[in-house]
PDB file of N, CA and C in Angstrom:
ATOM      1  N   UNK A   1     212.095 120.270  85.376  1.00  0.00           N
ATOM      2  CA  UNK A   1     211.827 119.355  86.467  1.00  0.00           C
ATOM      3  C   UNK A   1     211.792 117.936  85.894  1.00  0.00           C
ATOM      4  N   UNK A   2     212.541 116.886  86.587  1.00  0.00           N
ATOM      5  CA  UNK A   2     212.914 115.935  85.976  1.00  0.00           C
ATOM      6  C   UNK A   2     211.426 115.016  86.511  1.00  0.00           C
ATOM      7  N   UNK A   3     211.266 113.915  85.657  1.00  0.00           N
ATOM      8  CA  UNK A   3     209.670 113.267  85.902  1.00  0.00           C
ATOM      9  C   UNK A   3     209.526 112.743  87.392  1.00  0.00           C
ATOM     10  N   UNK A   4     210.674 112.088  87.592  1.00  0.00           N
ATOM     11  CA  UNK A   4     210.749 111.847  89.305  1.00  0.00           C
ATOM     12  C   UNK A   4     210.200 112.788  89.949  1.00  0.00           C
ATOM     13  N   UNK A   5     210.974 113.937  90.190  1.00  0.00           N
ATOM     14  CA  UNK A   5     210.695 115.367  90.777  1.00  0.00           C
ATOM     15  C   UNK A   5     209.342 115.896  90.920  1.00  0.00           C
ATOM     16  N   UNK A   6     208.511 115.518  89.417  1.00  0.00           N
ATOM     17  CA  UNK A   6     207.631 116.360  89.312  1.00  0.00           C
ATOM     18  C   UNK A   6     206.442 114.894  90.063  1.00  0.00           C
ATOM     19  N   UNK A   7     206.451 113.989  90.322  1.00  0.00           N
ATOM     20  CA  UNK A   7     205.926 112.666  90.492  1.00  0.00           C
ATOM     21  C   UNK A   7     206.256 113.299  92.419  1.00  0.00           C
ATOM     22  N   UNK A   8     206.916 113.506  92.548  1.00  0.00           N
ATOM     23  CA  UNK A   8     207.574 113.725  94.258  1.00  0.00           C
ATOM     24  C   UNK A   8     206.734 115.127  94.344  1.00  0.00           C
ATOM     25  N   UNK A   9     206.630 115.996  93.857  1.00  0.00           N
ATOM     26  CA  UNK A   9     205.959 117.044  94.226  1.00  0.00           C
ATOM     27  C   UNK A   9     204.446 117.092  94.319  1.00  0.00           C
ATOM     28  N   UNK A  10     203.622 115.849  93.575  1.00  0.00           N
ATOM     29  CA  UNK A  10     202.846 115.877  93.336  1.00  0.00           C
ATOM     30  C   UNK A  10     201.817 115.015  94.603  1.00  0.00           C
ATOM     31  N   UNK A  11     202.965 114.160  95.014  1.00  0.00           N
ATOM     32  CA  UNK A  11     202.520 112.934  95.992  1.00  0.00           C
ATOM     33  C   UNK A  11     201.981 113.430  97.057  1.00  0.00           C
ATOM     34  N   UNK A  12     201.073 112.981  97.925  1.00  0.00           N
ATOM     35  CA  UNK A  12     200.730 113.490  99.214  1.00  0.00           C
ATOM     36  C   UNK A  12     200.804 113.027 100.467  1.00  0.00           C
ATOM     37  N   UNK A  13     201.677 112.006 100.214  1.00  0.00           N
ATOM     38  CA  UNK A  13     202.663 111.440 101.020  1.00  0.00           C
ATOM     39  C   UNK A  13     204.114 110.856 100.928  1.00  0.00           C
ATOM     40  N   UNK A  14     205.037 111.614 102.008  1.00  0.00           N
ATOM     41  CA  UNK A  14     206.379 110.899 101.726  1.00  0.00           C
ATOM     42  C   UNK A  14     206.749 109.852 103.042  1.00  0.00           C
ATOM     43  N   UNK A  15     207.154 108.737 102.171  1.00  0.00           N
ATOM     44  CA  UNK A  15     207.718 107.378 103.330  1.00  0.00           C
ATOM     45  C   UNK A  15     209.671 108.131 103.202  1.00  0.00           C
ATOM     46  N   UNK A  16     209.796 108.604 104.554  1.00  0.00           N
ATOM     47  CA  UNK A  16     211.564 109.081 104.492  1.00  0.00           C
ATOM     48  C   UNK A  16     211.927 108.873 105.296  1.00  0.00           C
ATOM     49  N   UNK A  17     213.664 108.359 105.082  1.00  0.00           N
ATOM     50  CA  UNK A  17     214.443 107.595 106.030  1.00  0.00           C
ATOM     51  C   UNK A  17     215.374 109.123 106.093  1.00  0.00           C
ATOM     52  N   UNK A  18     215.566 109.265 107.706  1.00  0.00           N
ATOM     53  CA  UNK A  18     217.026 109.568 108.226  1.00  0.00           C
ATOM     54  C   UNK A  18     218.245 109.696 107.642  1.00  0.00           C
ATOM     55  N   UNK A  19     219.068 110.550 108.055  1.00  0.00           N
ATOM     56  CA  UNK A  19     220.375 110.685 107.109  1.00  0.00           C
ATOM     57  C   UNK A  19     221.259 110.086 108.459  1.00  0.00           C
ATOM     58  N   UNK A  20     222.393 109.587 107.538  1.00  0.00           N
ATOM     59  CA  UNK A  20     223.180 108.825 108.487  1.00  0.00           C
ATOM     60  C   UNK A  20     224.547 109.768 109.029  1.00  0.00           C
ATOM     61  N   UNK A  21     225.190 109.732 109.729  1.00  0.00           N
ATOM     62  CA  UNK A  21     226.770 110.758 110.751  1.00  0.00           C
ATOM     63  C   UNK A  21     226.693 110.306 111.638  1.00  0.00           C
ATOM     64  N   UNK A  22     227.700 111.101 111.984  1.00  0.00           N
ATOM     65  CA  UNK A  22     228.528 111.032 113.070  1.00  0.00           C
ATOM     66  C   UNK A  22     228.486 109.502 113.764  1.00  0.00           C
ATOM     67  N   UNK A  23     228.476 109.008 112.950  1.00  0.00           N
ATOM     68  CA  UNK A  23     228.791 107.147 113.352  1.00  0.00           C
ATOM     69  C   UNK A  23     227.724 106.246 113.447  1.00  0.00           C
ATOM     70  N   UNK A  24     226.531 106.867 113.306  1.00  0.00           N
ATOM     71  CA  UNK A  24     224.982 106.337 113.554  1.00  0.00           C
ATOM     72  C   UNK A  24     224.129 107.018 112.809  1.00  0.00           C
ATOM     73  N   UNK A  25     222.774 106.161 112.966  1.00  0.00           N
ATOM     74  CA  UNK A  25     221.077 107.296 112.401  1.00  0.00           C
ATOM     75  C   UNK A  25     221.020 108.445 113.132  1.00  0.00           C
ATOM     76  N   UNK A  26     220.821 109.499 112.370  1.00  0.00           N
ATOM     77  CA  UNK A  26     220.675 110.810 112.943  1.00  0.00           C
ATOM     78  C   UNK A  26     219.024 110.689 112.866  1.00  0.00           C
ATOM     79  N   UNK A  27     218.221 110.115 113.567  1.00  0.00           N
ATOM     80  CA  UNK A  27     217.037 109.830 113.409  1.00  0.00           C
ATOM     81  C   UNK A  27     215.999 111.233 114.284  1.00  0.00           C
ATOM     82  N   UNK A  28     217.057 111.793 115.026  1.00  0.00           N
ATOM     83  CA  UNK A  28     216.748 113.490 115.194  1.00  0.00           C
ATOM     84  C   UNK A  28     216.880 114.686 114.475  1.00  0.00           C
ATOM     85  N   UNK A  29     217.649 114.600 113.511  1.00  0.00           N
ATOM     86  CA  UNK A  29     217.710 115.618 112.242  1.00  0.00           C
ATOM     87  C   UNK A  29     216.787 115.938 111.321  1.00  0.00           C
ATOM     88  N   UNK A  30     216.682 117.620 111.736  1.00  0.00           N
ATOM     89  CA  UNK A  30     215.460 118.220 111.019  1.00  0.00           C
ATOM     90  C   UNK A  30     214.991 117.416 109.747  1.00  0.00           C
ATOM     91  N   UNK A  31     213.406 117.253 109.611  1.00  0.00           N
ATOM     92  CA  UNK A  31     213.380 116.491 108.277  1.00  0.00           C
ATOM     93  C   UNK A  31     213.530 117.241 107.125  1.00  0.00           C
ATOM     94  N   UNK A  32     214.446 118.347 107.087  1.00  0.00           N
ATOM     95  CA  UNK A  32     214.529 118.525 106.012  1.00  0.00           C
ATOM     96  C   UNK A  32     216.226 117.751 105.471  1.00  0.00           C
ATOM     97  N   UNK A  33     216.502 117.317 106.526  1.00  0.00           N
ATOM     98  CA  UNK A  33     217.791 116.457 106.045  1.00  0.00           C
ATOM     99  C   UNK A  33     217.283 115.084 105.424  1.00  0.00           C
ATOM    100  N   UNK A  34     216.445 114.848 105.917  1.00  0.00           N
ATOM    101  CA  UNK A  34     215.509 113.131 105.631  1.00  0.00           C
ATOM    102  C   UNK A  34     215.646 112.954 104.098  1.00  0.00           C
ATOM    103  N   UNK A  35     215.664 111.776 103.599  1.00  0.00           N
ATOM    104  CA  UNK A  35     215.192 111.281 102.138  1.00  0.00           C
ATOM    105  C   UNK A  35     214.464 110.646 101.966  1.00  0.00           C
ATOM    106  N   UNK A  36     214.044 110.957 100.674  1.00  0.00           N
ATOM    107  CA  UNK A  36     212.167 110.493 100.587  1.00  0.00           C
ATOM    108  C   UNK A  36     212.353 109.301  99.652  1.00  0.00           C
ATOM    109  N   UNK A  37     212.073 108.148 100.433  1.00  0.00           N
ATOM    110  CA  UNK A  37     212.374 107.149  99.904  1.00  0.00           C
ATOM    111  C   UNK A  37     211.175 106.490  99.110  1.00  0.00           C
ATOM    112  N   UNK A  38     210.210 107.019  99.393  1.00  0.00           N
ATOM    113  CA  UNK A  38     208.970 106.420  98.213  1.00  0.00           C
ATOM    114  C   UNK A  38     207.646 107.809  98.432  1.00  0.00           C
ATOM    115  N   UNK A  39     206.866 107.871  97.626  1.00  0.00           N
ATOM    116  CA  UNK A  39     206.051 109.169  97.272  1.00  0.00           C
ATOM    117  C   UNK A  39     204.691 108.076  97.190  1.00  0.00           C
ATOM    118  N   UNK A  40     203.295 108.566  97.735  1.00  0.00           N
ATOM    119  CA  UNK A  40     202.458 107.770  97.943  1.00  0.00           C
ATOM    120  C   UNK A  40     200.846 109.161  97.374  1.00  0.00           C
ATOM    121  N   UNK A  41     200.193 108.779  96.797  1.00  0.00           N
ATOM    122  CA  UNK A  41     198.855 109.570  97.283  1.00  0.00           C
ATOM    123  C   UNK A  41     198.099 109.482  98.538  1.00  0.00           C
ATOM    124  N   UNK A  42     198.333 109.010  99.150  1.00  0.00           N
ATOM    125  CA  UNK A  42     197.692 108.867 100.564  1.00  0.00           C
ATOM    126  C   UNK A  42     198.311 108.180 101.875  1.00  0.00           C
ATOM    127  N   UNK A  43     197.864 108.729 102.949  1.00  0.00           N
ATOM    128  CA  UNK A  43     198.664 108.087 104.209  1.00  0.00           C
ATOM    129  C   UNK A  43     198.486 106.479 103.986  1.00  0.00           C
ATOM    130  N   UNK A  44     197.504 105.974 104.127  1.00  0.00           N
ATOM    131  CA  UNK A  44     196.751 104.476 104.198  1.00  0.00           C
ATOM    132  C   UNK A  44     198.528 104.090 103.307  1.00  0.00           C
ATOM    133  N   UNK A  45     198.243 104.424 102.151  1.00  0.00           N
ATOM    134  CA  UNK A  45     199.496 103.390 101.223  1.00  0.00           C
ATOM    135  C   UNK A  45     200.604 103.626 101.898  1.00  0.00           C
ATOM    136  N   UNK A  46     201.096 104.531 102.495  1.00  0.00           N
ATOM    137  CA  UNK A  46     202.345 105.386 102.838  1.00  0.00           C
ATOM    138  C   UNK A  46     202.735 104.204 103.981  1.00  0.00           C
ATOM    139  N   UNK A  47     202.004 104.389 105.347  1.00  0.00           N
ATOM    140  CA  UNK A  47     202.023 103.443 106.327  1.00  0.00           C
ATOM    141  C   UNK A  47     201.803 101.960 106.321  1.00  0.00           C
ATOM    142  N   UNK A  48     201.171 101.365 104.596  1.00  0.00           N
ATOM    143  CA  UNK A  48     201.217 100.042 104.426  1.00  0.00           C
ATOM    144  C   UNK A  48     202.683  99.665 104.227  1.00  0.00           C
ATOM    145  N   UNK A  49     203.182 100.736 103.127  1.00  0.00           N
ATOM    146  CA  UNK A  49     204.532 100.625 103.216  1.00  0.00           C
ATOM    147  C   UNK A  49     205.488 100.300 104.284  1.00  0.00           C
ATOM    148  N   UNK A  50     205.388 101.245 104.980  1.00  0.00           N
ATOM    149  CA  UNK A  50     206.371 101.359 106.339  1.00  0.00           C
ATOM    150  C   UNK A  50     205.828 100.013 106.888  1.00  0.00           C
ATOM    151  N   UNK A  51     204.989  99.166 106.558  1.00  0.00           N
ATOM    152  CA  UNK A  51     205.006  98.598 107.993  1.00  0.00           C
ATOM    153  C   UNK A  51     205.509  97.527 107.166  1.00  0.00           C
ATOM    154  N   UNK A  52     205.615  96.915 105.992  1.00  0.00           N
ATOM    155  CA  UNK A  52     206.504  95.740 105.256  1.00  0.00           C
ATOM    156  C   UNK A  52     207.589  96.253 104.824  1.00  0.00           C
ATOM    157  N   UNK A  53     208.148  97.478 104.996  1.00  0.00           N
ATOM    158  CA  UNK A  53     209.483  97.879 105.014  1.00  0.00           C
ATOM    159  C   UNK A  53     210.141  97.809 106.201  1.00  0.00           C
ATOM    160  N   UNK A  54     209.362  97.875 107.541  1.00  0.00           N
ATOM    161  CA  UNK A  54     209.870  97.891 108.868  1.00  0.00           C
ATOM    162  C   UNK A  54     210.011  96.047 109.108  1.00  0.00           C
ATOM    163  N   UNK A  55     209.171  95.309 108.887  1.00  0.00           N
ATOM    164  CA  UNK A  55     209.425  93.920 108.901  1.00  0.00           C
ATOM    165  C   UNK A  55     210.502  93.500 108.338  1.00  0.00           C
ATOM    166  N   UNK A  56     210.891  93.503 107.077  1.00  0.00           N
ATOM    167  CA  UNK A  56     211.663  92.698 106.163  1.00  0.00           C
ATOM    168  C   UNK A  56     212.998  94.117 106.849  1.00  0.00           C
ATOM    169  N   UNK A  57     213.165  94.895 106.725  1.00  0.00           N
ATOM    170  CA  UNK A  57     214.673  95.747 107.639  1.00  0.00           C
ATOM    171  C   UNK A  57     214.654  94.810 108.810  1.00  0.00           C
ATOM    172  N   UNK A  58     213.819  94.605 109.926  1.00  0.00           N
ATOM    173  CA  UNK A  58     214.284  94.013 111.240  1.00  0.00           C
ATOM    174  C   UNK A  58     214.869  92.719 110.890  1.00  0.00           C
ATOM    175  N   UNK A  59     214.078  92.043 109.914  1.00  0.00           N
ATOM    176  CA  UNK A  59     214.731  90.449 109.448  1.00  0.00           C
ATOM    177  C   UNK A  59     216.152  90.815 108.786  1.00  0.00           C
ATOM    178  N   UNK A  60     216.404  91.851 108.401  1.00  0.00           N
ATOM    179  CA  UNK A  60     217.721  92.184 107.307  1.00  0.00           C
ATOM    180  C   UNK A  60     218.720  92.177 108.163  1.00  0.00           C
ATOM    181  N   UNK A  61     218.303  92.941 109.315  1.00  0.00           N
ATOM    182  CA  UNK A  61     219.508  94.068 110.321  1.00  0.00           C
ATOM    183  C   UNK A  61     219.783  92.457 111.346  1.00  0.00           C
ATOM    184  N   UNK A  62     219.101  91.536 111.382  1.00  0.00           N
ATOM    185  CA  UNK A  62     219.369  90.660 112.325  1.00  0.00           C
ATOM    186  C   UNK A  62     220.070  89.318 111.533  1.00  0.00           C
ATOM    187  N   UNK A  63     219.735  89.554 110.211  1.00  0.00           N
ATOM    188  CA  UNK A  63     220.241  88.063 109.584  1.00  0.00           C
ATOM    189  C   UNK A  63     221.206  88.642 108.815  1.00  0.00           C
ATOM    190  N   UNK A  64     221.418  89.685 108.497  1.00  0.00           N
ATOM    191  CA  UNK A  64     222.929  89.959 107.805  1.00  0.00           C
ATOM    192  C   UNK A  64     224.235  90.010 108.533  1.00  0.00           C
ATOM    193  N   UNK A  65     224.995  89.781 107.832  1.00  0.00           N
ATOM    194  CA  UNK A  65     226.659  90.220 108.423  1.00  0.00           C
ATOM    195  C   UNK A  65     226.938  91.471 107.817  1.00  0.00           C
ATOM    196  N   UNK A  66     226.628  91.584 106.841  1.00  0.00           N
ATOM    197  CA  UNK A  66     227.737  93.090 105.902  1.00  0.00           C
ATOM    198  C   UNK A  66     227.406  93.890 106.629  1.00  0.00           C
ATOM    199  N   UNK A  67     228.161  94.752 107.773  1.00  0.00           N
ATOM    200  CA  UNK A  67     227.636  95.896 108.731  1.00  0.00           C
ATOM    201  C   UNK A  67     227.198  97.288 107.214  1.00  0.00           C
ATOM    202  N   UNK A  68     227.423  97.273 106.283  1.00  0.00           N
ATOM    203  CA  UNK A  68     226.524  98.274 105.277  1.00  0.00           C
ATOM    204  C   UNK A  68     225.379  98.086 104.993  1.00  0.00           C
ATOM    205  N   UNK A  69     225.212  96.582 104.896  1.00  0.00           N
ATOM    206  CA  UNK A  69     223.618  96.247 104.629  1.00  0.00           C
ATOM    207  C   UNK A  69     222.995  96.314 106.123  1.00  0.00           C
ATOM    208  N   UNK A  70     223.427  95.971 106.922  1.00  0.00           N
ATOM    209  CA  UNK A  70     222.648  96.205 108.544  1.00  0.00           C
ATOM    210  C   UNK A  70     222.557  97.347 108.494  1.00  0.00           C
ATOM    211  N   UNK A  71     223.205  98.220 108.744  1.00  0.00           N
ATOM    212  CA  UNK A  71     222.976  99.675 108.844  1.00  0.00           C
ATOM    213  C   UNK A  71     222.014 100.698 108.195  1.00  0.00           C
ATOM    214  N   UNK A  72     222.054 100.347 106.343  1.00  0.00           N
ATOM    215  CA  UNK A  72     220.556 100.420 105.607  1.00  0.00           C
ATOM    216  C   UNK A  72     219.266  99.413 106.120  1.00  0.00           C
ATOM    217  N   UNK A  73     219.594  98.578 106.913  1.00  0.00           N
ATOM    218  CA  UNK A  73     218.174  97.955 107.505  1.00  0.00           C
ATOM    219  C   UNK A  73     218.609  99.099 108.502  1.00  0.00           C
ATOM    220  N   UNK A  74     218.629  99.073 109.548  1.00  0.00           N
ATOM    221  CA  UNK A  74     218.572  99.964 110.404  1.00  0.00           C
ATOM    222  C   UNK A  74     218.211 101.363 110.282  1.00  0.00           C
ATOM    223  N   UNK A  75     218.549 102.044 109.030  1.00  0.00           N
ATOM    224  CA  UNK A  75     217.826 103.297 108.908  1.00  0.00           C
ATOM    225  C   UNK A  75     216.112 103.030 108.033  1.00  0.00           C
ATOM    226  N   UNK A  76     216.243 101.727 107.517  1.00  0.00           N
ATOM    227  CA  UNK A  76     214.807 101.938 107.287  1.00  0.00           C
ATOM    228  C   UNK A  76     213.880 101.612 108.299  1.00  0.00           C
ATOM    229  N   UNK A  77     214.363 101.046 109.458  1.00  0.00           N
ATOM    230  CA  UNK A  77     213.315 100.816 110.752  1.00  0.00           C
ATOM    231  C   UNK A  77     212.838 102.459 111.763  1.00  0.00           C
ATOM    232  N   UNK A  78     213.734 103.401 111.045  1.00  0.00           N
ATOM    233  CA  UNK A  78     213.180 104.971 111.569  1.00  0.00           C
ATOM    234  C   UNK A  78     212.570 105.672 110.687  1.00  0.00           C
ATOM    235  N   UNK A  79     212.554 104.592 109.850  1.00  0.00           N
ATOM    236  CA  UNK A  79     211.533 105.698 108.476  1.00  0.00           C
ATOM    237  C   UNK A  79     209.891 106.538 108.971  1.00  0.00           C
ATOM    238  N   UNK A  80     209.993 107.154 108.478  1.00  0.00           N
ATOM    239  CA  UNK A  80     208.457 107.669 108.704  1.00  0.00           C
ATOM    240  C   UNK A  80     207.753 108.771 107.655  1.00  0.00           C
ATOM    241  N   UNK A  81     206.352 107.961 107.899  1.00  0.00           N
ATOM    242  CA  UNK A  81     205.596 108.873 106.671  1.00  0.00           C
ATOM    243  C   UNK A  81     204.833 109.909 107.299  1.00  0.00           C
ATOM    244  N   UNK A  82     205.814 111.227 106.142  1.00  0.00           N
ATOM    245  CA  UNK A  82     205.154 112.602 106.186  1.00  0.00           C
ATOM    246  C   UNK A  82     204.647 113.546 105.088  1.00  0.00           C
ATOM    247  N   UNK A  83     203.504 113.964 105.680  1.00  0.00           N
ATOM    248  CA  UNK A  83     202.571 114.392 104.689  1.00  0.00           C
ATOM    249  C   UNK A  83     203.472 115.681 103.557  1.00  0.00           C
ATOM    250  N   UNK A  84     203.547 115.121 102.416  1.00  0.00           N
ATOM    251  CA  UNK A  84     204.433 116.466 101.638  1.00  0.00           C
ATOM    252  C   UNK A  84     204.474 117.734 101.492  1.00  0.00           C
ATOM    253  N   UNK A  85     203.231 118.611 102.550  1.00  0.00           N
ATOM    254  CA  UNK A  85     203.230 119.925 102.698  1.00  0.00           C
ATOM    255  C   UNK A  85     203.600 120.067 104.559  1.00  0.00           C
ATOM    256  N   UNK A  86     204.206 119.307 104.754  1.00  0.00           N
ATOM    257  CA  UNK A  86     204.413 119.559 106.554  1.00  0.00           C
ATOM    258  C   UNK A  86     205.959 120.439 106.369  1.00  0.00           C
ATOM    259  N   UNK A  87     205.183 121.271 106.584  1.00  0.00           N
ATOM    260  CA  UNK A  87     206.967 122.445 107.013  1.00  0.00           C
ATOM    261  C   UNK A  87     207.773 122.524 107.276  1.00  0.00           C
ATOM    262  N   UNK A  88     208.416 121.332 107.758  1.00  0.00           N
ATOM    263  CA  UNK A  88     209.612 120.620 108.273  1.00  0.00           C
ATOM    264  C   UNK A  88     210.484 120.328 107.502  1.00  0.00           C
ATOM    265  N   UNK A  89     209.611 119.625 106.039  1.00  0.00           N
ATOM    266  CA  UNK A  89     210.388 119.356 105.015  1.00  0.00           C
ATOM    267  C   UNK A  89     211.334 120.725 104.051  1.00  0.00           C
ATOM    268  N   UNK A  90     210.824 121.519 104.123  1.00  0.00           N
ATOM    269  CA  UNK A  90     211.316 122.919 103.356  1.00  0.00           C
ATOM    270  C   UNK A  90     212.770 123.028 103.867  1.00  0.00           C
ATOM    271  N   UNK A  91     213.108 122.799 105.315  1.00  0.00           N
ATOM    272  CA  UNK A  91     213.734 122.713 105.767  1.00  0.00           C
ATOM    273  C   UNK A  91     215.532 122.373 105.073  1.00  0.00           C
ATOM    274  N   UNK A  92     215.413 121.977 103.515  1.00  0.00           N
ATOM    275  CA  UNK A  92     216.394 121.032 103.304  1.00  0.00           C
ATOM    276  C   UNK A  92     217.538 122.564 102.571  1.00  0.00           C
TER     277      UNK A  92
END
């Protein structure tokens, strides 16, 4: 188990963004499709996150041109933090 891995298994919270198809955020796809974009010990940090990751994406997705960089703002404004034993995630 690589140190990341074992650092991700250990966390007790995951901040995870949506996987992207069929031309848009699949922001309905089981979370076990989701990626766990940061690993937290607790909700409190998890949701401090999301909420200065959800700010600075809305400023990104509105002041950029490169439709690749809008689009990574745009999937981090559906991010959401889930607790790393919620059953959903197994899912992958």
């Amino acid at each position: 188990m690589t140190y990341r891995a074992a650092a991700l298994a250990l966390a007790g919270w995951y901040l995870m963004a949506p996987p992207l198809g069929g031309g848009g955020i699949k922001a309905t796809a089981p979370l076990g499709q989701w990626r766990v974009v940061a690993a937290f010990d607790n909700a409190d940090k998890c949701n401090d996150r999301q909420k200065l990751d959800l700010k600075e994406a809305h400023e990104k997705a509105r002041t950029t041109e490169d439709s690749r960089e809008r689009e990574a703002a745009l999937v981090m404004t559906q991010c959401q933090c889930i607790a790393s034993d919620d059953p959903r995630i197994k899912g992958k």
